[in-house]
PDB file of N, CA and C in Angstrom:
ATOM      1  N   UNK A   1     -56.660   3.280 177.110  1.00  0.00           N
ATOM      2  CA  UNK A   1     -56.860   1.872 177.380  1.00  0.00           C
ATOM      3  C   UNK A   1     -56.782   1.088 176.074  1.00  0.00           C
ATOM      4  N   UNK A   2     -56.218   0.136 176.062  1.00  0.00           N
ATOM      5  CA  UNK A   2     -55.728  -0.795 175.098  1.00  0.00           C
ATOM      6  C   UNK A   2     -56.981  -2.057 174.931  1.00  0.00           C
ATOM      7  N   UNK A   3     -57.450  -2.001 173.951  1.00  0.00           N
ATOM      8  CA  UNK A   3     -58.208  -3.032 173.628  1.00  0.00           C
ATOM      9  C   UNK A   3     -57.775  -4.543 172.252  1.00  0.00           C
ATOM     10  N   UNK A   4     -58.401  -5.285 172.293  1.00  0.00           N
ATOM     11  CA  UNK A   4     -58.250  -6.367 171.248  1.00  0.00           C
ATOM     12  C   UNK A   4     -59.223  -6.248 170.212  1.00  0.00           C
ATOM     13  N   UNK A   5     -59.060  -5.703 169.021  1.00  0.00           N
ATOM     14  CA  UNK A   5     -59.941  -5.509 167.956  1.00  0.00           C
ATOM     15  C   UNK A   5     -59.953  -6.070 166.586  1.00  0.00           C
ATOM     16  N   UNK A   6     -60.627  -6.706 166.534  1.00  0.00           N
ATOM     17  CA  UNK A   6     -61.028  -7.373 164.759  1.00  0.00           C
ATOM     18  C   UNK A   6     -60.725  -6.541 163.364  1.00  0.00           C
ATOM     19  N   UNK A   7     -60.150  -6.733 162.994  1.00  0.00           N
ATOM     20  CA  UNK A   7     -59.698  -5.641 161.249  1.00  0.00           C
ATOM     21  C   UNK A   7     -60.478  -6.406 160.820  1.00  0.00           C
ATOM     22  N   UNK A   8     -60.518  -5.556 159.101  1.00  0.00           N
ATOM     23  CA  UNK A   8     -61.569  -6.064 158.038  1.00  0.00           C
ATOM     24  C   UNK A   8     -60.955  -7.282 157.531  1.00  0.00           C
ATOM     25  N   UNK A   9     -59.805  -7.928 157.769  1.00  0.00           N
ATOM     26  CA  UNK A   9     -59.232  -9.179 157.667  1.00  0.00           C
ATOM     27  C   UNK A   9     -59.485  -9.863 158.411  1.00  0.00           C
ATOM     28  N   UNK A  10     -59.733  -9.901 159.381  1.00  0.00           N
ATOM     29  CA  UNK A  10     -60.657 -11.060 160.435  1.00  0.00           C
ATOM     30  C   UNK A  10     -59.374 -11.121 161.275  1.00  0.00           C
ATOM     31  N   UNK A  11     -57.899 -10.591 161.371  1.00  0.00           N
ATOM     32  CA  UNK A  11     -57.144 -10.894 162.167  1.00  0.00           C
ATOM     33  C   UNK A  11     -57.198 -10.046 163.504  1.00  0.00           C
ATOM     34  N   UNK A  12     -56.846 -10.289 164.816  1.00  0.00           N
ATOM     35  CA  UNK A  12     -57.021  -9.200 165.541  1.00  0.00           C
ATOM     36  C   UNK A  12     -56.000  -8.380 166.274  1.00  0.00           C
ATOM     37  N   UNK A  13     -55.845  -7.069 166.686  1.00  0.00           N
ATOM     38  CA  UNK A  13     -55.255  -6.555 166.685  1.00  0.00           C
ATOM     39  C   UNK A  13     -55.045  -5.668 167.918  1.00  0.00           C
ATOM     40  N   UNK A  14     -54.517  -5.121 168.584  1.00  0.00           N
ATOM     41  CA  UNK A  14     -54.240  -4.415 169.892  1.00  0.00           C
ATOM     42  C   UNK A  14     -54.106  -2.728 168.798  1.00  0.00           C
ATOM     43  N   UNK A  15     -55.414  -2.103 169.520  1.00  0.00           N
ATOM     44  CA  UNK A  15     -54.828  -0.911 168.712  1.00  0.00           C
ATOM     45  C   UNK A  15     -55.766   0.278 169.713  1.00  0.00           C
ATOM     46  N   UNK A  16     -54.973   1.197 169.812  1.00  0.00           N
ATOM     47  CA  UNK A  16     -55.805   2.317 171.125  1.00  0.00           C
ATOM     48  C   UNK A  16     -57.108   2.713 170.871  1.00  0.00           C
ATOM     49  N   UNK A  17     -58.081   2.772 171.458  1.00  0.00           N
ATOM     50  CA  UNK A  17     -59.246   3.182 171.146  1.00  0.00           C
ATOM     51  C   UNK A  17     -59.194   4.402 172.649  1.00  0.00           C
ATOM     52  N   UNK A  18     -60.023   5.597 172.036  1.00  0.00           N
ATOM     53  CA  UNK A  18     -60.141   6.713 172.552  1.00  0.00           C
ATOM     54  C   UNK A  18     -61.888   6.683 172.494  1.00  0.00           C
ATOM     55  N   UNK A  19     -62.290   6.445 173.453  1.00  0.00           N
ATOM     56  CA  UNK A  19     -63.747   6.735 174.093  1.00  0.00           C
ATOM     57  C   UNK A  19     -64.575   7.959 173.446  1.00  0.00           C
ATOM     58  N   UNK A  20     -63.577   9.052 173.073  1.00  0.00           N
ATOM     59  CA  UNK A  20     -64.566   9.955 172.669  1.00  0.00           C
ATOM     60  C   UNK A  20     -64.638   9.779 170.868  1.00  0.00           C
ATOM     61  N   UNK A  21     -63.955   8.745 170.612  1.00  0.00           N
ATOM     62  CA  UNK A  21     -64.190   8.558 169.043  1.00  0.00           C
ATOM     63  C   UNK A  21     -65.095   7.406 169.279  1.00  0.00           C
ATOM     64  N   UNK A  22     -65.676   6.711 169.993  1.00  0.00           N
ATOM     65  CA  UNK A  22     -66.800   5.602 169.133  1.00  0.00           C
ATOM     66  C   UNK A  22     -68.128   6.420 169.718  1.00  0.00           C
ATOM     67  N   UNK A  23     -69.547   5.425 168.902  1.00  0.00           N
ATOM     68  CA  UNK A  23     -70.437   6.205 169.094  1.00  0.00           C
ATOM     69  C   UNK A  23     -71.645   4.976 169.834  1.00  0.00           C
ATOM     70  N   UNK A  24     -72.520   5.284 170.292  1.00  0.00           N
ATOM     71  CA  UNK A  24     -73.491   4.283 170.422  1.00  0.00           C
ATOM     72  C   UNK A  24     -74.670   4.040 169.661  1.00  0.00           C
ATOM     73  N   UNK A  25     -74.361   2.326 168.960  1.00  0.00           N
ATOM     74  CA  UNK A  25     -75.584   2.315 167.992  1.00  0.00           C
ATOM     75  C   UNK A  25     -76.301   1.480 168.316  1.00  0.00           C
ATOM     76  N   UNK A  26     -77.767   1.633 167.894  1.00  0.00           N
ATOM     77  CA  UNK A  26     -78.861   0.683 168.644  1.00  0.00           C
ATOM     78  C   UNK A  26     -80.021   0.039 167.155  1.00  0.00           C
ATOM     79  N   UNK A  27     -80.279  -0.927 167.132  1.00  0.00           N
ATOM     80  CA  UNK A  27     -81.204  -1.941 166.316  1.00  0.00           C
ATOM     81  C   UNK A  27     -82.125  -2.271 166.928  1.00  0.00           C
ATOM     82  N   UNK A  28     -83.111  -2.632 166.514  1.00  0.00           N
ATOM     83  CA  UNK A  28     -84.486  -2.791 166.780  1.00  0.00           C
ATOM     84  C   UNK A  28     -85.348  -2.992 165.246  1.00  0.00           C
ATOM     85  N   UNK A  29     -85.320  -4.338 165.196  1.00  0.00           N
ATOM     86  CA  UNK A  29     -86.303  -4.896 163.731  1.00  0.00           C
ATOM     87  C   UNK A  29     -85.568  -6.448 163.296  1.00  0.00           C
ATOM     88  N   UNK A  30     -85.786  -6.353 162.113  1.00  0.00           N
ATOM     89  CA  UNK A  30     -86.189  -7.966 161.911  1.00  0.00           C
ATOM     90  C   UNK A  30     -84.454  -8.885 161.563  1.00  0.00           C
ATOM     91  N   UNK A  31     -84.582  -9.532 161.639  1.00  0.00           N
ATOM     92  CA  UNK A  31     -83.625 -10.230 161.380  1.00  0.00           C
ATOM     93  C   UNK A  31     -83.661 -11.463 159.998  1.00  0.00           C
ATOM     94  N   UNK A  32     -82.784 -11.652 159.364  1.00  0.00           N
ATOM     95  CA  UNK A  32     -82.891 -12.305 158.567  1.00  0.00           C
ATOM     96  C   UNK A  32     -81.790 -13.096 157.664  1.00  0.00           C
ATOM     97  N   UNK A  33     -82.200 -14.448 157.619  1.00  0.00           N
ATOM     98  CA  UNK A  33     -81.234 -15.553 156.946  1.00  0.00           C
ATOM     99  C   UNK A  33     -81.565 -16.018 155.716  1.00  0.00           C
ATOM    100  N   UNK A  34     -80.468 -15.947 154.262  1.00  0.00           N
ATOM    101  CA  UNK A  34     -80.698 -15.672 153.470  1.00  0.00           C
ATOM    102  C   UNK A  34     -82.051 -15.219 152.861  1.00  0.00           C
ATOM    103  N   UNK A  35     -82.383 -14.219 153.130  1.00  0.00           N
ATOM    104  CA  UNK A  35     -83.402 -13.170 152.635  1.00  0.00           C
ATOM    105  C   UNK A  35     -85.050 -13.578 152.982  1.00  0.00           C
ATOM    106  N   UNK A  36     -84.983 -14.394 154.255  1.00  0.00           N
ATOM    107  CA  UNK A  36     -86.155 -14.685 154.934  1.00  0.00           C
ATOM    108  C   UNK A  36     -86.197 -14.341 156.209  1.00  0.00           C
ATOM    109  N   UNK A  37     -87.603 -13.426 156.642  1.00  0.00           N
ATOM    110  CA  UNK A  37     -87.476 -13.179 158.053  1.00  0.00           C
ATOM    111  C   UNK A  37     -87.558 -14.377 159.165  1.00  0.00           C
ATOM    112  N   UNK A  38     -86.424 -14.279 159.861  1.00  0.00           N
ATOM    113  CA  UNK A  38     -86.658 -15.373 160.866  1.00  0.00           C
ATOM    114  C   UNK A  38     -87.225 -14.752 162.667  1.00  0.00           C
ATOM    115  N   UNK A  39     -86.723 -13.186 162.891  1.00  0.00           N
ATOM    116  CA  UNK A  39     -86.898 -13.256 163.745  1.00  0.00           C
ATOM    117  C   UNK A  39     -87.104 -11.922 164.146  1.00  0.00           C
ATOM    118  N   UNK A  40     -87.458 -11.180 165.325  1.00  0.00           N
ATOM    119  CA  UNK A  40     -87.252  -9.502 165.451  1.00  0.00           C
ATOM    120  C   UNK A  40     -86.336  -9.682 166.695  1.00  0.00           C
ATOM    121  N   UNK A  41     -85.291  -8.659 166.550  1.00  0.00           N
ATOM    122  CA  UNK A  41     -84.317  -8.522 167.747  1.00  0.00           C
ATOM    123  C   UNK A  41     -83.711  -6.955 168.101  1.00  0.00           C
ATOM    124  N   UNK A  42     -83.085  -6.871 169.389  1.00  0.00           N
ATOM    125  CA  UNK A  42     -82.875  -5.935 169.459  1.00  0.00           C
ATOM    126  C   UNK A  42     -81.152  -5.853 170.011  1.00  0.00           C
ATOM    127  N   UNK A  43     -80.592  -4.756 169.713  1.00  0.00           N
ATOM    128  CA  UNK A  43     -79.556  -4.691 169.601  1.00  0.00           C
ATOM    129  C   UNK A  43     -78.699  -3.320 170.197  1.00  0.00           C
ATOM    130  N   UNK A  44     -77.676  -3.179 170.750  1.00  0.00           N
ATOM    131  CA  UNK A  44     -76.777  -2.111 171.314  1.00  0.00           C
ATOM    132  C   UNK A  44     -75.387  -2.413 171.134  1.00  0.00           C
ATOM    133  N   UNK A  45     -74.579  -1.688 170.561  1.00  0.00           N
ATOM    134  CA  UNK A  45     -73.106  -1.517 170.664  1.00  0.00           C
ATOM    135  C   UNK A  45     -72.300  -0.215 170.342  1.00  0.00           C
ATOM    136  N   UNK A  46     -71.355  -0.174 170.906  1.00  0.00           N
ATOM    137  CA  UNK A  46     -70.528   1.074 170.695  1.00  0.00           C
ATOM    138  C   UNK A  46     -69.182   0.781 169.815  1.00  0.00           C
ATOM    139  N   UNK A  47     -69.364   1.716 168.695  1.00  0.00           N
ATOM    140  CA  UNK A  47     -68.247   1.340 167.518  1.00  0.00           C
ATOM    141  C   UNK A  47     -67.976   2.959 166.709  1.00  0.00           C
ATOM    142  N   UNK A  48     -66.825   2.974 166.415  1.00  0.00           N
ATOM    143  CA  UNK A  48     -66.164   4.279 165.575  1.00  0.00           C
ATOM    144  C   UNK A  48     -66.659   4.315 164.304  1.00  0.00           C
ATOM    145  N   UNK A  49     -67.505   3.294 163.828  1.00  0.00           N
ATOM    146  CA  UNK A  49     -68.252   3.991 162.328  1.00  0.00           C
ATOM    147  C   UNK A  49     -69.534   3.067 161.985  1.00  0.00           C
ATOM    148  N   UNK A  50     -70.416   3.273 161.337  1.00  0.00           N
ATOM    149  CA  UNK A  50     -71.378   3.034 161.448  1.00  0.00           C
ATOM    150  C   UNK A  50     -70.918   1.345 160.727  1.00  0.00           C
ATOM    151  N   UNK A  51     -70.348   0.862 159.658  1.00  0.00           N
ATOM    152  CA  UNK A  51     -70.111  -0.278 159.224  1.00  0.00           C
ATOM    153  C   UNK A  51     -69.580  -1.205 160.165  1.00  0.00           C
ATOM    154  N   UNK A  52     -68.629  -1.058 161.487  1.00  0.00           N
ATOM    155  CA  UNK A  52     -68.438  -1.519 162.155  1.00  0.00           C
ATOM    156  C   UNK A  52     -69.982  -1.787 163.214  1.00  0.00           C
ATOM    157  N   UNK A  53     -70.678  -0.995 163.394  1.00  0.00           N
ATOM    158  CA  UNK A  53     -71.334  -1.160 164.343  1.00  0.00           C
ATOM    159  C   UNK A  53     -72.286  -2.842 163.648  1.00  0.00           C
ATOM    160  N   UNK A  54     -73.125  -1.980 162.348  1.00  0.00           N
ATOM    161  CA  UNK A  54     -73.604  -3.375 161.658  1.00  0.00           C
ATOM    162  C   UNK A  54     -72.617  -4.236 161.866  1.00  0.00           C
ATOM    163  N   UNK A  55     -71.469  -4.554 161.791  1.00  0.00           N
ATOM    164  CA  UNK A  55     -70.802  -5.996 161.641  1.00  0.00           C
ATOM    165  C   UNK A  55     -71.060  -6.748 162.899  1.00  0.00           C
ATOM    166  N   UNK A  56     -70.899  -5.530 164.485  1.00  0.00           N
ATOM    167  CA  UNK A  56     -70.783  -6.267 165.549  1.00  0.00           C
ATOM    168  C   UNK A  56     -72.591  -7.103 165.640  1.00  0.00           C
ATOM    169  N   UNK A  57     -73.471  -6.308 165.364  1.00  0.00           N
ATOM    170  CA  UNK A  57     -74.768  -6.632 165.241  1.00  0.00           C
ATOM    171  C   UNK A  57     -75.112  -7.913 164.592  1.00  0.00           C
ATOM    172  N   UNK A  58     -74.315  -7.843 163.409  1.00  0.00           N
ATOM    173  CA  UNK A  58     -74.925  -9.161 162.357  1.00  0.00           C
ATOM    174  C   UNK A  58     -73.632 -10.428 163.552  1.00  0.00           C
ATOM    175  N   UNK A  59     -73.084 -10.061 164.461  1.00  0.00           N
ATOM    176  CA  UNK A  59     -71.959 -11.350 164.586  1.00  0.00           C
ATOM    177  C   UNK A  59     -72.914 -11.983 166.097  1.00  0.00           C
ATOM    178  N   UNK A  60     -73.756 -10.346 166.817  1.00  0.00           N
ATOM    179  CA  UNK A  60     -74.771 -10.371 168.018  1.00  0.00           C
ATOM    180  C   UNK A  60     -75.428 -11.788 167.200  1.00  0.00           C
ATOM    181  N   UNK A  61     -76.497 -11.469 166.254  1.00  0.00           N
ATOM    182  CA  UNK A  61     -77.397 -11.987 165.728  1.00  0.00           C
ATOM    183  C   UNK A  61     -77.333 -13.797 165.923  1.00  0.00           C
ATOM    184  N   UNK A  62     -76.337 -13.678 165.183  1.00  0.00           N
ATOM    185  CA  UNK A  62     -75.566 -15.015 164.400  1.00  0.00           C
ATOM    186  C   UNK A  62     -74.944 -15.756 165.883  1.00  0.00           C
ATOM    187  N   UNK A  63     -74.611 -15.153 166.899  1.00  0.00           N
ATOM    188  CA  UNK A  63     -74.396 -15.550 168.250  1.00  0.00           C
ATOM    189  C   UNK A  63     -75.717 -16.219 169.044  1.00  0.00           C
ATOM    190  N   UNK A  64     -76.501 -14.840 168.977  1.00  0.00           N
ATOM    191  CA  UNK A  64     -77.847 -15.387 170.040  1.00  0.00           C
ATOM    192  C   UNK A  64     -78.608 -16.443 169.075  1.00  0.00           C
ATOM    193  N   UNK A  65     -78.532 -16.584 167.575  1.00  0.00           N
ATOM    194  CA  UNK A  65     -79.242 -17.409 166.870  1.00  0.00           C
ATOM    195  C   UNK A  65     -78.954 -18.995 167.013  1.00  0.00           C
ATOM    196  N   UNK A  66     -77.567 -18.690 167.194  1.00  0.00           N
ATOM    197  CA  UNK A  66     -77.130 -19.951 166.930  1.00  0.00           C
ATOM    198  C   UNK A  66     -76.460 -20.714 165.618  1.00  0.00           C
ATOM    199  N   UNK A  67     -76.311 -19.475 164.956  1.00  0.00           N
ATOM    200  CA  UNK A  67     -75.504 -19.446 163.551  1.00  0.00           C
ATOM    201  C   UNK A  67     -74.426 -19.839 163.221  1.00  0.00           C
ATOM    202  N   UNK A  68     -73.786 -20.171 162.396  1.00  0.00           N
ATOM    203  CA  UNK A  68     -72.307 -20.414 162.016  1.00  0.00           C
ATOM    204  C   UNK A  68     -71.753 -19.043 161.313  1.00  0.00           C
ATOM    205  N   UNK A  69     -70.780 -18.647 161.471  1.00  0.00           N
ATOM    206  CA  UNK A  69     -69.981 -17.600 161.134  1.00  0.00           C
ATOM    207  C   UNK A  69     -70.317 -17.196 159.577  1.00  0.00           C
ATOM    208  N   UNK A  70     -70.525 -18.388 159.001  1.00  0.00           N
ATOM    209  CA  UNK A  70     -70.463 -18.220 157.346  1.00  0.00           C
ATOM    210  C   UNK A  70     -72.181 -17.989 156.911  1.00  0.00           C
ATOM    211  N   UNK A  71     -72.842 -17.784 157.862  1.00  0.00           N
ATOM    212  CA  UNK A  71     -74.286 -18.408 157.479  1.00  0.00           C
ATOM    213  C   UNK A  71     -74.846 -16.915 156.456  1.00  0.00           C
ATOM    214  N   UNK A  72     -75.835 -16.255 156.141  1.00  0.00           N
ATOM    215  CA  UNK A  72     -76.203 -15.499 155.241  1.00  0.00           C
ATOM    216  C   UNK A  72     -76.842 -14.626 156.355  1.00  0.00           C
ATOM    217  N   UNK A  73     -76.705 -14.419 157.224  1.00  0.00           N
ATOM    218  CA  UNK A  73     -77.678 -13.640 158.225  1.00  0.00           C
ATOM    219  C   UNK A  73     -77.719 -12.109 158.322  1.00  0.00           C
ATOM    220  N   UNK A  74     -78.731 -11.486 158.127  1.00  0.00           N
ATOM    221  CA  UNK A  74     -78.499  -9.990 157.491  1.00  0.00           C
ATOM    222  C   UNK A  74     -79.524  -9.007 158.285  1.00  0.00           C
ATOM    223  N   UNK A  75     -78.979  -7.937 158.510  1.00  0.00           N
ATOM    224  CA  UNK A  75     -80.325  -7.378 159.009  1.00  0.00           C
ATOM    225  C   UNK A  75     -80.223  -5.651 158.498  1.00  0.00           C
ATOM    226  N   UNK A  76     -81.880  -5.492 158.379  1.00  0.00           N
ATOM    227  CA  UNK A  76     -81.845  -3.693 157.994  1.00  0.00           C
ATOM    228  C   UNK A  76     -81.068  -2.966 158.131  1.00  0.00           C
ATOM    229  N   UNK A  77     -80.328  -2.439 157.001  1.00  0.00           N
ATOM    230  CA  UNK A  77     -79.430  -1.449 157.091  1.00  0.00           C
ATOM    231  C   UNK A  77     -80.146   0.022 157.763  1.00  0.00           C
ATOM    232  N   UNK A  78     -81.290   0.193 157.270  1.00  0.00           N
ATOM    233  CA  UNK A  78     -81.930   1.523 157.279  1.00  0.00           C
ATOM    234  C   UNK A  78     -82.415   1.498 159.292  1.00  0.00           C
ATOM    235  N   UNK A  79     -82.279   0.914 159.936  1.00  0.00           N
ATOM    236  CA  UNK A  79     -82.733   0.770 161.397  1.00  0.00           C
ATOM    237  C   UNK A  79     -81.671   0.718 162.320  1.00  0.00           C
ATOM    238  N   UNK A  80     -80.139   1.078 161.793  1.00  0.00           N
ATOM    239  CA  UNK A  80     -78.964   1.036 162.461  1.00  0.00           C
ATOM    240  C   UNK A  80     -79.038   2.225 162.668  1.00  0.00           C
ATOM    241  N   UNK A  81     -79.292   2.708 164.392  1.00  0.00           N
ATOM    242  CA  UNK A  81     -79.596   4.252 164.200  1.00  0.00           C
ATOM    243  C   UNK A  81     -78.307   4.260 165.401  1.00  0.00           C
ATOM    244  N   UNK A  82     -77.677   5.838 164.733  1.00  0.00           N
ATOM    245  CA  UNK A  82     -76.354   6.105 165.917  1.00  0.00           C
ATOM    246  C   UNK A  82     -77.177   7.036 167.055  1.00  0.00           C
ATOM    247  N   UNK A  83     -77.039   6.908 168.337  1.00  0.00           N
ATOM    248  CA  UNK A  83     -77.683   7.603 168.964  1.00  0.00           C
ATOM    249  C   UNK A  83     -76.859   8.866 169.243  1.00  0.00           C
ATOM    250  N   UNK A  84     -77.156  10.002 169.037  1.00  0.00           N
ATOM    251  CA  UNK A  84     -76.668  11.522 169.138  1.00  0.00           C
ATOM    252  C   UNK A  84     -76.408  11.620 170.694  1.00  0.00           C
ATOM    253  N   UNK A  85     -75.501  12.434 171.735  1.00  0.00           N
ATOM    254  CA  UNK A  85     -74.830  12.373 173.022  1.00  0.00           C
ATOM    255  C   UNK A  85     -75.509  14.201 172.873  1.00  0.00           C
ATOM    256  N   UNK A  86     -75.951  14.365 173.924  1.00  0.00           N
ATOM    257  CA  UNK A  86     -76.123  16.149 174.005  1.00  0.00           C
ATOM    258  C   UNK A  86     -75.841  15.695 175.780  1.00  0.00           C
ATOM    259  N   UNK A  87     -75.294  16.577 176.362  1.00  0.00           N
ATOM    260  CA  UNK A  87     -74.824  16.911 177.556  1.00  0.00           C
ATOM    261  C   UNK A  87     -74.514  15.629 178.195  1.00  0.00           C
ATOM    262  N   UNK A  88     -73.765  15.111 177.404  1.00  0.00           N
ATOM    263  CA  UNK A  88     -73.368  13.826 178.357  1.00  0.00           C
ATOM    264  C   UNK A  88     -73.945  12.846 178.648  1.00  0.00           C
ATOM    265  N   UNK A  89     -75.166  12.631 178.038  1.00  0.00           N
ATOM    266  CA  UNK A  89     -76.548  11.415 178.695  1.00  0.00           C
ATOM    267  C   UNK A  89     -76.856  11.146 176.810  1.00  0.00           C
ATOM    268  N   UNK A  90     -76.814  10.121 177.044  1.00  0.00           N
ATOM    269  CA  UNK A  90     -77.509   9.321 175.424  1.00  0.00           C
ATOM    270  C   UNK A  90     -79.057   9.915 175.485  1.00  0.00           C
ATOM    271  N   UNK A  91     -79.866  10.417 174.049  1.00  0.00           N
ATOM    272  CA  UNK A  91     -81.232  10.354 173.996  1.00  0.00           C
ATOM    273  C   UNK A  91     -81.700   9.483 173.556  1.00  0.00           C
TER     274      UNK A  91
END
């Protein structure tokens, strides 16, 4: 299945994604605009590497906040946890 995907150039791109290469990552903690906590949120997406997953998260954030694209909005690197798949069911 053919999807529409964002490169690290911001342009987007039609490029195959194979289901058993992305992973599911989940957030849970604070949120923050230029280096002040504004808020705690929680977060889910499925992405092929962990830097992608943060990006879709910080764009979640900056969406439900009400942010502008350019704004400073950042959140814990250390709480981007990939969730591990054992028999087919997420733990």
């Amino acid at each position: 299945m053919e999807q529409l995907h964002r490169e690290k150039n911001g342009q987007l791109s039609f490029i195959p994604v194979h289901e058993s290469t992305r992973s599911k990552y989940t957030y849970h903690g604070p949120v923050f605009l230029a280096g002040r906590h504004i808020a705690d949120m929680k977060f889910a997406t499925w992405a092929s590497s962990y830097d992608q997953a943060y990006a879709q998260m910080v764009f979640q954030a900056k969406e439900k906040l009400g942010h502008k694209r350019n704004s400073k909005t950042t959140l814990s690197k250390t709480l981007v946890k990939k969730e591990e798949e054992q028999y087919g069911k997420s733990c």
